[in-house]
N, C-alpha and C. Protein backbone atom coordinates (compact mmCIF):
# COMPACT_ATOMS: atom_id res chain seq x y z
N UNK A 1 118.81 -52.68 -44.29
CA UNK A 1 117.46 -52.21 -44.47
C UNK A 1 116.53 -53.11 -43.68
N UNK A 2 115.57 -52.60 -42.79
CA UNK A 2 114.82 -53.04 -42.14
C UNK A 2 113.75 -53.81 -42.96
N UNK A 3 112.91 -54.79 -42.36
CA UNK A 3 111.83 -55.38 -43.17
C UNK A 3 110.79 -54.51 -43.18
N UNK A 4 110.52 -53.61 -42.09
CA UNK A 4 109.25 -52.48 -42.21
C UNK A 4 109.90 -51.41 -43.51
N UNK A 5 111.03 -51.19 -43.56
CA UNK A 5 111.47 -50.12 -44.43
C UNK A 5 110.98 -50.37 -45.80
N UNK A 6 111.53 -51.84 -45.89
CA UNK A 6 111.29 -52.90 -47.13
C UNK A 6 109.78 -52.77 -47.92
N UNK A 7 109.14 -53.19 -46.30
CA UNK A 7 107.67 -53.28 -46.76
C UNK A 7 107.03 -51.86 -47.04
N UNK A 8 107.37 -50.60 -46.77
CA UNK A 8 106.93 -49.18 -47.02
C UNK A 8 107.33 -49.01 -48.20
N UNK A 9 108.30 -49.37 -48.51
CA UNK A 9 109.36 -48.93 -50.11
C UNK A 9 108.03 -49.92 -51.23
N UNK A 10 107.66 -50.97 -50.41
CA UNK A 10 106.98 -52.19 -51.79
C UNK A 10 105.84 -52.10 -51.83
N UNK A 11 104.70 -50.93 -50.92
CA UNK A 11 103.79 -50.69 -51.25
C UNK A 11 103.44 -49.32 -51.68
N UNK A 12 104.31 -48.63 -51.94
CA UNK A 12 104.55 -47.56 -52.89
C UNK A 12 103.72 -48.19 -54.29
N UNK A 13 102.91 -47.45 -54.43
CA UNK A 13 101.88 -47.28 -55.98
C UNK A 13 103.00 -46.88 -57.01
N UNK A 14 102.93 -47.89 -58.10
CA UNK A 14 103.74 -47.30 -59.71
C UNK A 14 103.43 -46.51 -59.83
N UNK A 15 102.10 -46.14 -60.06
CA UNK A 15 101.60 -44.79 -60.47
C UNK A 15 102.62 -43.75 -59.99
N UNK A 16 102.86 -43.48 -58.80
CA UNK A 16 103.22 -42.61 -58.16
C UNK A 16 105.20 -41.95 -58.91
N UNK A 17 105.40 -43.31 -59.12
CA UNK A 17 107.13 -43.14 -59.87
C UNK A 17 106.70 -42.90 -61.25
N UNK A 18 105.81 -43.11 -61.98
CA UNK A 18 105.11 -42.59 -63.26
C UNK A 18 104.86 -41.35 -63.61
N UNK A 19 104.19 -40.76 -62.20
CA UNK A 19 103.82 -39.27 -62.36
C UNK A 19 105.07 -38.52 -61.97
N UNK A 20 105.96 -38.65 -60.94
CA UNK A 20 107.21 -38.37 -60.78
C UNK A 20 108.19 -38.16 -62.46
N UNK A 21 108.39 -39.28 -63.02
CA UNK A 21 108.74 -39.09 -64.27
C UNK A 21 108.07 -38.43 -65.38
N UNK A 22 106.71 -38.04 -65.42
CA UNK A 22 106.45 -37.30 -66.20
C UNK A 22 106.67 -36.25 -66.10
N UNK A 23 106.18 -35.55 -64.94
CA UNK A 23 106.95 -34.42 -64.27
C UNK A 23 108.34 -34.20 -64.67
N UNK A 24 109.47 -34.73 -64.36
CA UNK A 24 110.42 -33.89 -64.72
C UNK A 24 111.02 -34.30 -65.96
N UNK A 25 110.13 -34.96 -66.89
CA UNK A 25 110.36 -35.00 -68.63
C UNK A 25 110.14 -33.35 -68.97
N UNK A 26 110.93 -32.91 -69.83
CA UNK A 26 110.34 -31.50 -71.07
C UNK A 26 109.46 -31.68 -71.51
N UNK A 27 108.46 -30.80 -71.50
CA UNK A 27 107.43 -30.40 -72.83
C UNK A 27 107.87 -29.99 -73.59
N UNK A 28 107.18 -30.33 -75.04
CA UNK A 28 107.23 -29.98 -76.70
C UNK A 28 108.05 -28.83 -76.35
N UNK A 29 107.53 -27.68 -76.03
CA UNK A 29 107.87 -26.34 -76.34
C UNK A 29 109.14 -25.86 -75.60
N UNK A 30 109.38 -27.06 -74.78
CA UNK A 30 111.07 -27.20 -73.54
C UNK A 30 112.19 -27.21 -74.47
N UNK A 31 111.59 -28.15 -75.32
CA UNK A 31 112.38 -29.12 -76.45
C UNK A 31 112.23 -27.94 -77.37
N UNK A 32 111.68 -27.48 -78.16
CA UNK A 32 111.77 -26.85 -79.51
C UNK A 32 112.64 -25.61 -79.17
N UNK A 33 112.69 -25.10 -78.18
CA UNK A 33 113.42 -23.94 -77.31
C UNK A 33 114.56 -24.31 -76.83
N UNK A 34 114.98 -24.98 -76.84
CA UNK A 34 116.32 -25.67 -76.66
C UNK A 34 117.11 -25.64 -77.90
N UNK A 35 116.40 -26.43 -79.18
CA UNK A 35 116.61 -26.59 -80.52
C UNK A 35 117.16 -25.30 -80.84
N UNK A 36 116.24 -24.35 -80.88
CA UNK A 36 116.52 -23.51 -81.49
C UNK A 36 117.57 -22.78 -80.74
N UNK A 37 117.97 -22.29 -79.75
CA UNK A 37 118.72 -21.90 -79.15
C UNK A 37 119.98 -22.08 -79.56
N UNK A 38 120.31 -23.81 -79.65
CA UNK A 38 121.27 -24.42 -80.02
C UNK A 38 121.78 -24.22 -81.93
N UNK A 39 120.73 -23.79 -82.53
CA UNK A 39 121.12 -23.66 -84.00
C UNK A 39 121.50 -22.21 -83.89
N UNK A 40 120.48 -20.89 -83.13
CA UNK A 40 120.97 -19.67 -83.18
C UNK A 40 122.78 -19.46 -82.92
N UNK A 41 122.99 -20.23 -81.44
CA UNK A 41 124.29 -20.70 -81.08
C UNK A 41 125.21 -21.08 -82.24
N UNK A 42 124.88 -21.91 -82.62
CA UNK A 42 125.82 -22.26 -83.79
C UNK A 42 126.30 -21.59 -85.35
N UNK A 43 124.90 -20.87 -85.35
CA UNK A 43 124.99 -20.02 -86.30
C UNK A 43 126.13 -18.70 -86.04
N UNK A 44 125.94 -18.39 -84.96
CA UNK A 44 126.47 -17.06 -84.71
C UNK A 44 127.63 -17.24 -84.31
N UNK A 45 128.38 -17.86 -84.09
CA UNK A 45 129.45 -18.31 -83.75
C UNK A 45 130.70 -18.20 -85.33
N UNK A 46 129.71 -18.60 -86.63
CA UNK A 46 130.86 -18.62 -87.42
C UNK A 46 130.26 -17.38 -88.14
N UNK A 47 129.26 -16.69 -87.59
CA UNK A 47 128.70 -15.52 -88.30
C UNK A 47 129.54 -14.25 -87.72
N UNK A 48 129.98 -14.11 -86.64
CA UNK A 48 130.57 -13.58 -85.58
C UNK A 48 132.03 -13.83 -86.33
N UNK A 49 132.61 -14.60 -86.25
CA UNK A 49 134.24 -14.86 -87.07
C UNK A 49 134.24 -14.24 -88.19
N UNK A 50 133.25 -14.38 -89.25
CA UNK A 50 133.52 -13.91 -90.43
C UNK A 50 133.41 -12.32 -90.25
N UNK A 51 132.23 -11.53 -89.49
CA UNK A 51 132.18 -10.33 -89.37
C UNK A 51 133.82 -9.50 -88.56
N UNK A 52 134.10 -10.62 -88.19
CA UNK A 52 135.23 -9.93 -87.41
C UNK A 52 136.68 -10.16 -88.58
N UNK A 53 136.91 -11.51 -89.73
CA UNK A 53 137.56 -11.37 -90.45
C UNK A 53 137.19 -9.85 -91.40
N UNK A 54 135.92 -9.81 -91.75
CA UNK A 54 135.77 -8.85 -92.59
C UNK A 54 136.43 -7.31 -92.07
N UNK A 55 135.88 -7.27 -90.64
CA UNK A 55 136.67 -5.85 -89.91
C UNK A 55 138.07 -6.26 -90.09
N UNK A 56 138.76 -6.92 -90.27
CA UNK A 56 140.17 -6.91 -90.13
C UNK A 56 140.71 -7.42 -88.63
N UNK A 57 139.93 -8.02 -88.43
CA UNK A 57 140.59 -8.81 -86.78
C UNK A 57 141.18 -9.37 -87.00
């Protein structure tokens, strides 16, 4: 790595890797939509088995 490379990389603003990371964090509603997804998922899975024991599968 060059010393000019060095010196471009070290006057890079925090800010700038801050807003980068907020950016590709989830919002609330990323997250609660996920959640739920994941419980519907799980639910139906042994809701699905039993309907199919009950048919006689």
């Amino acid at each position: 790595m060059s010393t000019k490379s060095r010196q471009a990389s070290s006057k890079r603003p925090v800010s700038t890797a801050a807003k980068e990371k907020a950016r590709r964090s989830l919002t609330f509603g990323a997250k609660a939509t996920d959640i739920c997804l994941v419980v519907v998922w799980g639910a139906m899975i042994p809701g699905l088995m039993w309907l199919g024991a009950a048919g006689g599968f």
